[in-house]
Protein backbone atom coordinates (compact mmCIF):
# COMPACT_ATOMS: atom_id res chain seq x y z
CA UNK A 1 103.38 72.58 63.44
CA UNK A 2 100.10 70.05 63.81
CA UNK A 3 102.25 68.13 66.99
CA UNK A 4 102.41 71.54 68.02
CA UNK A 5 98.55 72.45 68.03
CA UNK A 6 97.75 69.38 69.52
CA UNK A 7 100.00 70.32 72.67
CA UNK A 8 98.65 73.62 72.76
CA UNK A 9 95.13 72.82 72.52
CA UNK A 10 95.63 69.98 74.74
CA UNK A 11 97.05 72.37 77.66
CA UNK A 12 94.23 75.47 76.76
CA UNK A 13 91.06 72.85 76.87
CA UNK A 14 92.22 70.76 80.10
CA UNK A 15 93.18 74.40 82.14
CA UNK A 16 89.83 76.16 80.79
CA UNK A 17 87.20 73.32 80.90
CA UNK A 18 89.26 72.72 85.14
CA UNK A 19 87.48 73.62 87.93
CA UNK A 20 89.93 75.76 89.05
CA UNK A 21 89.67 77.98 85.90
CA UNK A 22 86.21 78.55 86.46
CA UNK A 23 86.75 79.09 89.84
CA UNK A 24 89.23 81.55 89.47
CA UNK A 25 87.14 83.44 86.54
CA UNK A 26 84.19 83.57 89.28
CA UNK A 27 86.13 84.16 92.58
CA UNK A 28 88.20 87.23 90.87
CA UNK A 29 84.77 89.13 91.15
CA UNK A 30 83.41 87.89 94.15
CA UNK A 31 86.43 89.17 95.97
CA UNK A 32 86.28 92.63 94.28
CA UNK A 33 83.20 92.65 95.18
CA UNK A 34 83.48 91.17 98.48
CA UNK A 35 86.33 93.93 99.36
CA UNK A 36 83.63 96.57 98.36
CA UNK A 37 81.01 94.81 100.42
CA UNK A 38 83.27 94.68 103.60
CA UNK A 39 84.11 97.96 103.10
CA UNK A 40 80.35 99.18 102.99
CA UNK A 41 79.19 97.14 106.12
CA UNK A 42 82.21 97.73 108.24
CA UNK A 43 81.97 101.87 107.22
CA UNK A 44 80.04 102.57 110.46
CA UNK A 45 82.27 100.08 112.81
CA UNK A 46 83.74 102.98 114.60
CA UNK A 47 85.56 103.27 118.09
CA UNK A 48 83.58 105.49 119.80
CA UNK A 49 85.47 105.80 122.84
CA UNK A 50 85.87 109.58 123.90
CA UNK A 51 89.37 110.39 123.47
CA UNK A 52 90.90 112.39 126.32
CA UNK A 53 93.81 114.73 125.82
CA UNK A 54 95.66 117.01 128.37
CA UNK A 55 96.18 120.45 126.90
CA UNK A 56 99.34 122.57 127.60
CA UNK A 57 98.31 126.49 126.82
CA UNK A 58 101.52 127.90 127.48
CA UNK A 59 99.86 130.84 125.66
CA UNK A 60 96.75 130.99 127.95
CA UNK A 61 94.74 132.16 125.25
CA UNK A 62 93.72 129.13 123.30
CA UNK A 63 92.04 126.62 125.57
CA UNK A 64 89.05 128.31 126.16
CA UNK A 65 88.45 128.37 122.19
CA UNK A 66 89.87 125.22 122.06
CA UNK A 67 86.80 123.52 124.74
CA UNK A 68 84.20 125.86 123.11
CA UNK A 69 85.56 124.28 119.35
CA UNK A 70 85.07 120.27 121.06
CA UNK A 71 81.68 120.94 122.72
CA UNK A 72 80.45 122.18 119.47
CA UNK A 73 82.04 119.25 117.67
CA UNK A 74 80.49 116.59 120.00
CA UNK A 75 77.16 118.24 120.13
CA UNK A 76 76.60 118.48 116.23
CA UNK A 77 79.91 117.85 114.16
CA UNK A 78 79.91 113.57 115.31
CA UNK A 79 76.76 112.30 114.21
CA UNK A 80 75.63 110.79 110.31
CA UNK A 81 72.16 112.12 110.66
CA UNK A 82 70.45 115.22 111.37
CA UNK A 83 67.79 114.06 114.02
CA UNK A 84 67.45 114.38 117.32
CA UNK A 85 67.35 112.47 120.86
CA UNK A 86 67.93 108.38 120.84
CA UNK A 87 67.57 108.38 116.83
CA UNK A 88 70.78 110.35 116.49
CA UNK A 89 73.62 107.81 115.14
CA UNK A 90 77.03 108.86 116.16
CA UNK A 91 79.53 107.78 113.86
CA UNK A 92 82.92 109.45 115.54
CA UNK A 93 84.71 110.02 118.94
CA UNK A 94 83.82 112.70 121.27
CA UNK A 95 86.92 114.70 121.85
CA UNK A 96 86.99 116.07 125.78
CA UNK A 97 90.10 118.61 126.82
CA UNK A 98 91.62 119.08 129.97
CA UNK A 99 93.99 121.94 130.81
CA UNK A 100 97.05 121.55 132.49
CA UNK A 101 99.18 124.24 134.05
CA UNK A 102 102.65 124.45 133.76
CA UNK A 103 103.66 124.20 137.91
CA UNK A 104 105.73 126.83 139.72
CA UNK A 105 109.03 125.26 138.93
CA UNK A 106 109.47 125.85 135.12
CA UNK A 107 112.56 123.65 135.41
CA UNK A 108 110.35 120.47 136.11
CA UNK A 109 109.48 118.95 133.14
CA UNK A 110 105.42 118.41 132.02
CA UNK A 111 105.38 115.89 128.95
CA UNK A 112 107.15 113.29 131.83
CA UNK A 113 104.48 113.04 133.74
CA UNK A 114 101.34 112.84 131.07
CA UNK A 115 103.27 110.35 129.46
CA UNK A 116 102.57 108.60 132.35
CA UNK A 117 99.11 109.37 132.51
CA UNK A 118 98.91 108.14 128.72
CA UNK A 119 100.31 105.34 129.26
CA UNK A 120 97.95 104.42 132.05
CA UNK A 121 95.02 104.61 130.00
CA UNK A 122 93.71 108.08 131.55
CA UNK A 123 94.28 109.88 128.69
CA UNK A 124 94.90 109.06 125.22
CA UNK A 125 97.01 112.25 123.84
CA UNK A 126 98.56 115.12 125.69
CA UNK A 127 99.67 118.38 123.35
CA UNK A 128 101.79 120.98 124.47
CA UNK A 129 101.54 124.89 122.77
CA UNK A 130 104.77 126.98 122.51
CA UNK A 131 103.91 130.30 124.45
CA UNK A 132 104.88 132.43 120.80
CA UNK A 133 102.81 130.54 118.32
CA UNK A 134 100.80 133.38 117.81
CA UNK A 135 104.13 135.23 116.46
CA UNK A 136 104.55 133.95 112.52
CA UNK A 137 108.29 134.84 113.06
CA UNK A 138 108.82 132.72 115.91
CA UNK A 139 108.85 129.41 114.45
CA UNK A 140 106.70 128.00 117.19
CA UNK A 141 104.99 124.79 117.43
CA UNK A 142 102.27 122.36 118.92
CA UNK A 143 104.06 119.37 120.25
CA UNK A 144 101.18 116.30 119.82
CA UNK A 145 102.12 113.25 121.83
CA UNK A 146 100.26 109.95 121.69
CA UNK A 147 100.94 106.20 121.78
CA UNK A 148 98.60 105.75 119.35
CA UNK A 149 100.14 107.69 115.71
CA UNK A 150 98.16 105.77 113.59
CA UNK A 151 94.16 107.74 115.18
CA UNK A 152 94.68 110.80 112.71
CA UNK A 153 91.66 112.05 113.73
CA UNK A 154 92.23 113.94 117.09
CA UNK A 155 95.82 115.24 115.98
CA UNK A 156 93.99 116.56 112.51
CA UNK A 157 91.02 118.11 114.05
CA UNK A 158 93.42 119.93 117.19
CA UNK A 159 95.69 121.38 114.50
CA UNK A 160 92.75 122.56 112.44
CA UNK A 161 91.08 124.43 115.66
CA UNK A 162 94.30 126.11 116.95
CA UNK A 163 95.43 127.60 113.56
CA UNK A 164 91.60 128.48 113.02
CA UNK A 165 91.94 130.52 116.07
CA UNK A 166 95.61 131.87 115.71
CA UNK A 167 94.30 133.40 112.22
CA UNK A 168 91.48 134.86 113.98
CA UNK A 169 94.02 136.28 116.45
CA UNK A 170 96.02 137.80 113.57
CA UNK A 171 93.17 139.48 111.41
CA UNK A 172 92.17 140.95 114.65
CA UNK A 173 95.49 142.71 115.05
CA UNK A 174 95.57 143.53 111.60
CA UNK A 175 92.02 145.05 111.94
CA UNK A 176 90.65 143.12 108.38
CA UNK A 177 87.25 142.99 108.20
CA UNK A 178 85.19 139.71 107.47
CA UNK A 179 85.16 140.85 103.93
CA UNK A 180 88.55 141.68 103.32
CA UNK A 181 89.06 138.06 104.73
CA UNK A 182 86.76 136.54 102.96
CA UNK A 183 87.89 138.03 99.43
CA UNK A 184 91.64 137.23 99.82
CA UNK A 185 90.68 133.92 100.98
CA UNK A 186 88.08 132.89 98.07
CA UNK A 187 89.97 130.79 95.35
CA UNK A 188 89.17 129.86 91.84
CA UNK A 189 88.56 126.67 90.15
CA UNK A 190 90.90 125.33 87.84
CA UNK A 191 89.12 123.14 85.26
CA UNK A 192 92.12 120.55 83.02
CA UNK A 193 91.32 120.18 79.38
CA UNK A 194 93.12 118.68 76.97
CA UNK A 195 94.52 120.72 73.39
CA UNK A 196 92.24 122.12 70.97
CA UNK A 197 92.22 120.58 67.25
CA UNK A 198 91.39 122.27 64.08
CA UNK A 199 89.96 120.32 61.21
CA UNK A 200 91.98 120.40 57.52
CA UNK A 201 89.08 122.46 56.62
CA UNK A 202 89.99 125.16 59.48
CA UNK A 203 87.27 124.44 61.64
CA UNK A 204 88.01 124.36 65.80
CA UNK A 205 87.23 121.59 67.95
CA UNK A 206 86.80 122.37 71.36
CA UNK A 207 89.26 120.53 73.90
CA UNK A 208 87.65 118.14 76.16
CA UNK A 209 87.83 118.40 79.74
CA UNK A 210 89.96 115.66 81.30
CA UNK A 211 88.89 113.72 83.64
CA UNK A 212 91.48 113.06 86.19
CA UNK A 213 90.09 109.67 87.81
CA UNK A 214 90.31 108.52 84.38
CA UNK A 215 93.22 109.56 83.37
CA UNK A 216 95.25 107.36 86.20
CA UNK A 217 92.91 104.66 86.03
CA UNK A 218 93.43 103.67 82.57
CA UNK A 219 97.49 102.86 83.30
CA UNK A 220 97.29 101.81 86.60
CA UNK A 221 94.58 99.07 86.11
CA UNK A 222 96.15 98.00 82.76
CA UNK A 223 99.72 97.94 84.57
CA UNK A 224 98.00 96.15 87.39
CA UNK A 225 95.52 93.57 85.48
CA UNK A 226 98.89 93.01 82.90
CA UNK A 227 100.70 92.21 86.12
CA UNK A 228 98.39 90.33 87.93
CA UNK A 229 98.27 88.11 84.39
CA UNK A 230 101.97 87.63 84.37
CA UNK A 231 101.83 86.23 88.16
CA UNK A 232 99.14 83.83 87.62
CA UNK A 233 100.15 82.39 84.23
CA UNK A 234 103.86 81.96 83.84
CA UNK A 235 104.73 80.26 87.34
CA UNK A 236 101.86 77.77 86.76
CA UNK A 237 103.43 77.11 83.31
CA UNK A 238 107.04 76.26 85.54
CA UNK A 239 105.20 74.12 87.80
CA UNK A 240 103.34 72.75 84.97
CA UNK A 241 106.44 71.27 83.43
CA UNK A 242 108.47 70.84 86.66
CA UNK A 243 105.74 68.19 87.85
CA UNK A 244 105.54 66.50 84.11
CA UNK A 245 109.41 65.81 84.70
CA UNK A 246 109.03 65.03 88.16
CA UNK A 247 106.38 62.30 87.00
CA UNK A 248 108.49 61.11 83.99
CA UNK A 249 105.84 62.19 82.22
CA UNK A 250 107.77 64.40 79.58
CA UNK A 251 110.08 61.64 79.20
CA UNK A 252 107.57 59.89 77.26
CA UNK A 253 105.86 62.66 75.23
CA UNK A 254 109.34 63.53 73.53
CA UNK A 255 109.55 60.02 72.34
CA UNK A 256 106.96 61.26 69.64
CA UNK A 257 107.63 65.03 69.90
CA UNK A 258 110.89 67.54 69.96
CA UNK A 259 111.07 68.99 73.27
CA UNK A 260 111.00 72.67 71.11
CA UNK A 261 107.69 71.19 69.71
CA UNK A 262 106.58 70.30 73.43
CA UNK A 263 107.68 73.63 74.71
CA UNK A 264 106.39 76.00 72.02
CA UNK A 265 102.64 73.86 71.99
CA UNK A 266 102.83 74.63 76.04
CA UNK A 267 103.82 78.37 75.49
CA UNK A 268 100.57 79.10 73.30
CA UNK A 269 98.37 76.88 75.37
CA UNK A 270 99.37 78.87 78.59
CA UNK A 271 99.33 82.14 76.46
CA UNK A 272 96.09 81.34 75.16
CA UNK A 273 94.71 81.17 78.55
CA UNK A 274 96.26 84.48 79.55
CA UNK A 275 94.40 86.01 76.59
CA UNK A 276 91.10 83.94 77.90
CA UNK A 277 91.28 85.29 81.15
CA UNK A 278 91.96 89.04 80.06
CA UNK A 279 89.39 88.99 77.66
CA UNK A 280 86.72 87.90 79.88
CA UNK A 281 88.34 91.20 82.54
CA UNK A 282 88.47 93.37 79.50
CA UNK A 283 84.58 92.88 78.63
CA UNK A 284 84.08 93.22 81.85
CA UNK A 285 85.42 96.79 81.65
CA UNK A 286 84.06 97.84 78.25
CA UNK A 287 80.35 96.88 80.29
CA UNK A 288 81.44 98.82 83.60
CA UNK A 289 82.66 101.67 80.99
CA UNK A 290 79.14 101.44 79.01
CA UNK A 291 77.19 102.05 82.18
CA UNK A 292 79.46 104.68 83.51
CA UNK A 293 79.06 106.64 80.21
CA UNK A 294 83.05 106.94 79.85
CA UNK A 295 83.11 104.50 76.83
CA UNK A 296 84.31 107.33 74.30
CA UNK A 297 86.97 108.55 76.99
CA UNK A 298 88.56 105.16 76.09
CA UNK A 299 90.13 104.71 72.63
CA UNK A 300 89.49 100.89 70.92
CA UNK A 301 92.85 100.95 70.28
CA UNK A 302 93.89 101.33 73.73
CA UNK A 303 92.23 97.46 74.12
CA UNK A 304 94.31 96.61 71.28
CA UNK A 305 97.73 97.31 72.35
CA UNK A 306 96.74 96.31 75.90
CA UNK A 307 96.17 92.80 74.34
CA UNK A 308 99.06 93.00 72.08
CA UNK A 309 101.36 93.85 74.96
CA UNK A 310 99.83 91.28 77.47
CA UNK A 311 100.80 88.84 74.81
CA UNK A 312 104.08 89.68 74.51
CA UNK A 313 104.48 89.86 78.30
CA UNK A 314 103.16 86.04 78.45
CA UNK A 315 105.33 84.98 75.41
CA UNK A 316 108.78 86.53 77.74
CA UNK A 317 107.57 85.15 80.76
CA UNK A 318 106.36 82.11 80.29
CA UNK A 319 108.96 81.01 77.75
CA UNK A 320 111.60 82.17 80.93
CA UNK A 321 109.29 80.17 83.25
CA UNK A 322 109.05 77.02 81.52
CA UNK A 323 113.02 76.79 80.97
CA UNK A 324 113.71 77.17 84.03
CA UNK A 325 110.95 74.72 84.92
CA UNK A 326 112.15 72.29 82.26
CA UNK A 327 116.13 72.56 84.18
CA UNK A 328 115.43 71.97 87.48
CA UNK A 329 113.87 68.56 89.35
CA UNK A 330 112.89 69.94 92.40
CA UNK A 331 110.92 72.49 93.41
CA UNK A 332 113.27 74.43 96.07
CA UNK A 333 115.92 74.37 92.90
CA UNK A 334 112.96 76.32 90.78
CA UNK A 335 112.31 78.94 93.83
CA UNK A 336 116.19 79.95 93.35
CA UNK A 337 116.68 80.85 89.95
CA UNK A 338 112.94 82.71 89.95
CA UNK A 339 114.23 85.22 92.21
CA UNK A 340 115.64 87.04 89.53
CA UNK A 341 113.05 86.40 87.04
CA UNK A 342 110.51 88.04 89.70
CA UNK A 343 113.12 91.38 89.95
CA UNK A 344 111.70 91.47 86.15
CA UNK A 345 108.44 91.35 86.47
CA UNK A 346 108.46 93.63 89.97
CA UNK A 347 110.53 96.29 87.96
CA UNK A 348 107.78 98.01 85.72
CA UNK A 349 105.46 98.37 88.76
CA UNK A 350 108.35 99.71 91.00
CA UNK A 351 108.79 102.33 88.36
CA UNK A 352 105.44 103.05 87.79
CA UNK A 353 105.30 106.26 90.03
CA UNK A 354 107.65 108.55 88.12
CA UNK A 355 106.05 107.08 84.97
CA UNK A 356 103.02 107.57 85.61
CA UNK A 357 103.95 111.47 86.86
CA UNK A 358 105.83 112.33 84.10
CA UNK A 359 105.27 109.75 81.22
CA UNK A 360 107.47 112.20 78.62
CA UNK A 361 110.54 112.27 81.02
CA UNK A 362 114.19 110.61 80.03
CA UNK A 363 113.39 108.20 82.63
CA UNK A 364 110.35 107.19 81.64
CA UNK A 365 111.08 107.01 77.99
CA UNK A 366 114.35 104.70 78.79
CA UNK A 367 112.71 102.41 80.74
CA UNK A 368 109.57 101.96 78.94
CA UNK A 369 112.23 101.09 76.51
CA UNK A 370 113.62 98.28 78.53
CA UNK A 371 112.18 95.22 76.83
CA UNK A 372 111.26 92.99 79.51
CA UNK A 373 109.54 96.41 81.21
CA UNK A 374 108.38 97.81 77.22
CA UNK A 375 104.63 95.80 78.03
CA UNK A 376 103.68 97.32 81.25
CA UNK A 377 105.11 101.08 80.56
CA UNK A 378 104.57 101.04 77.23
CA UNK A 379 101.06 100.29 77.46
CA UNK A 380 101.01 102.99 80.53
CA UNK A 381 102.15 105.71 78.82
CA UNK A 382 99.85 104.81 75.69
CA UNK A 383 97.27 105.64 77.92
CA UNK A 384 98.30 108.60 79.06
CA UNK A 385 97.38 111.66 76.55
CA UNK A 386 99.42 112.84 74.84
CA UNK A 387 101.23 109.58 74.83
CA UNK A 388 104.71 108.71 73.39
CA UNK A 389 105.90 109.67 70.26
CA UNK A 390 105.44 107.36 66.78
CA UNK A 391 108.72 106.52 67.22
CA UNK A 392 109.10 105.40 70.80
CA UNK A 393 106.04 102.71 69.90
CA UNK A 394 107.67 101.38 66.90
CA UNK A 395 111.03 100.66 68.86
CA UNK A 396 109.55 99.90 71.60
CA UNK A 397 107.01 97.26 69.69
CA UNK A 398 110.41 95.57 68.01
CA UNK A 399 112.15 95.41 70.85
CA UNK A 400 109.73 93.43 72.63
CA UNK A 401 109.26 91.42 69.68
CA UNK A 402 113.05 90.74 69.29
CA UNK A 403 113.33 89.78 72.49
CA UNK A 404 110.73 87.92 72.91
CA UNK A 405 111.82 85.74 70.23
CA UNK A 406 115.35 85.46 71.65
CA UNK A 407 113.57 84.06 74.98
CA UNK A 408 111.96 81.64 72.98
CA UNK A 409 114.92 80.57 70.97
CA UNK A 410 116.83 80.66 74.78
CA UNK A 411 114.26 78.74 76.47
CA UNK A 412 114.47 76.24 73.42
CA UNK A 413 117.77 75.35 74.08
CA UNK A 414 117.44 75.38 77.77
CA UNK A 415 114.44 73.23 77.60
CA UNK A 416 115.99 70.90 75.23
CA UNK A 417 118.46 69.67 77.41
CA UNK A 418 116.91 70.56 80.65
CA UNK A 419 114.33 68.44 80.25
CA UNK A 420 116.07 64.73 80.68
CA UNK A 421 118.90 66.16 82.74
CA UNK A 422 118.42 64.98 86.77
CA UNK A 423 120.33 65.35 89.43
CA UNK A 424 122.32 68.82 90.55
CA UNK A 425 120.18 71.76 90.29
CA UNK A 426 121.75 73.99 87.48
CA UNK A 427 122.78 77.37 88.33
CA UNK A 428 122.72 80.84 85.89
CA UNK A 429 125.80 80.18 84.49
CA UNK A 430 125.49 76.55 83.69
CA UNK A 431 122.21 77.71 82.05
CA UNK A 432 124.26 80.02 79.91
CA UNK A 433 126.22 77.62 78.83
CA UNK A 434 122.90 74.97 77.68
CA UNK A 435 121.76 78.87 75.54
CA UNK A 436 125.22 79.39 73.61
CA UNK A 437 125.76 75.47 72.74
CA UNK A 438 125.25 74.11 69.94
């Protein structure tokens, strides 16, 4: 056990006293930051070009409402402050209509030859409206053509206008008055809480309201920060040990130590490092939690099963990692057989959609139940209120322990002979067969 310590300790001091530790400790906030920084100069680094689009009223009752709707938007609805002349900062696109009529011959067709026009760069979008849209029985629709999908922002606002005006069409035939619109329009709030508890002394404590920012935030940063921890520890633990092989290195450290003893002092070094790193992310987020009030919306023993699953996680993963690290001689042999071992680490945030909508589901419940997958969904659906039932955490917690230990014990018998073998890359099966002998 001392050999053991030594190797561990070894690895944890030289990785956290690198440079690249403490660069990667800083740099993780600077880009955060950065990407929020970007995102705050760059908010007013708008296109402004006006965007021109051909309208089709093959109603001839909408354009005119349509114009009046644009020369309202671009004389008040386009700018980020209210004052007036020079000082006035736009901040979107003028929109400016043109009409088109449908020509003599209804035969000829008139999205041929604004496509053109599009494409030419004197227009941007062309729409064409169905002569019966005004009939909610005929099915009839505004046909929006541009060679630009991804600009939302002219398609949005002409859908919003014409169905503004089509309603106003309709409660004028219906003869509603403003009020009787208004009222059957009006909606009311809907405000989440979560149950109400009663003491054992019969007293009622009122239910909280939930806050639904929270609520997906707390499983879908711990997924993502578990995740991002599994990514940056284990594969530097594979090349860690690929290069000490590569260098012969290994070759003489087993002269004084097993390579189990070699493997295991690695595993807790690199795990240890893991737990460094998530620590330092974690107090970061009890601070940001502090100042944001929200501190007693988050359990303490949410942290603690975040930290007992991230360990667990490392202990899989970088136990997998280093075996197949400890097999191969070459790098391009390592690339192969992670392929797979990435489909296992991939697969909890692939499935982290339908957990995350329905965290009491049979799917969610089975594959939170998937050991190599337990950490991650586990962990999310902890956070989640209700969260699972007493006996979905105790499985899950000894299945991930069980197998956890069974990587270890595989990886120890992988690593064991992996570690002097040269030549051939091995493949899945022959690595099967280093696990079962003896």
């Amino acid at each position: 056990m001392k050999k053991i310590l030594v190797v561990a300790s070894n690895e944890y001091l030289i990785a956290v006293t690198s440079k690249a530790f403490l660069i990667g400790v800083i740099m993780m906030p600077v880009f955060m930051g950065g990407a929020i920084g970007v995102q705050y100069l760059t908010r007013d680094q708008v296109d402004l070009t006006t965007r021109k689009i051909a309208i089709v009223d093959e109603t001839g009752r909408l354009f005119a409402s349509l114009a009046q709707a644009a020369d309202a938007r671009n004389k008040n609805g386009i700018y980020s402050n209210d004052q007036e002349g020079e000082a006035r900062q736009q901040s979107a696109a003028k929109f400016e209509l043109q009409q088109v009529q449908l020509g003599e011959d209804n035969g000829k067709r008139i999205d041929v030859p604004l496509t053109k026009r599009v494409k030419n760069g004197e227009l941007f979008a062309f729409a064409i409206i169905d002569p019966d849209v005004f009939d909610p029985n005929s099915g009839g629709v505004v046909r929006y053509h541009s060679q630009t999908p991804s600009y939302q922002a002219l398609s949005n606002w002409l859908q919003k206008a014409i169905n503004l005006e089509i309603k106003r069409a309709r409660i004028d035939e219906l003869g509603l008055s403003p009020e009787s619109v208004a009222a059957l329009s009006s909606q009311t709030a809907l405000q989440q809480f979560g149950l109400v508890e009663t003491t054992a002394g019969g007293d009622v404590i009122e239910a909280k309201e939930e806050n639904r920012i929270l609520t997906f935030a707390l499983p879908f940063g711990g997924i993502m920060l578990m995740f991002m921890m599994i990514m940056t520890i284990a594969p530097a633990m594979l090349n860690n040990v690929l290069e000490e092989k590569m260098q012969k290195i290994s070759e003489f450290l087993i002269s004084s130590i097993t390579p189990f003893q070699l493997m295991m002092g690695k595993l807790i070094g690199t795990v240890g490092i893991g737990l460094t790193l998530s620590t330092i992310y974690l107090g970061a987020a009890i601070g940001l939690a502090h100042y944001f009030d929200i501190s007693d919306s988050i359990p303490f023993s949410l942290y603690a099963w975040f930290v007992f699953y991230l360990f667990a996680a490392l202990v899989i993963f970088g136990s997998i990692f280093s075996a197949i690290g400890a097999a191969c001689s070459e790098i391009k042999d390592a690339q192969s057989l992670m392929t797979p071992v990435i489909m296992l680490v991939v697969i909890p945030v692939m499935c982290m959609g339908p957990v995350l909508d329905s965290p009491t589901s049979l799917f969610a419940k089975a594959v939170s139940l998937f050991p190599p997958a337990t950490p991650m969904l586990m962990f999310a659906r902890i956070a989640i209120p209700p969260g699972p039932a007493a006996w979905e955490i105790v499985l899950g917690t000894l299945l991930t322990i069980a197998f956890a230990i069974g990587c270890v014990w595989a990886a120890g018998k992988v690593f064991r002979i992996g570690i002097l073998s040269q030549g051939q890359a091995p493949t899945m099966a022959k690595l099967a067969q280093w696990i079962i002998s003896k």
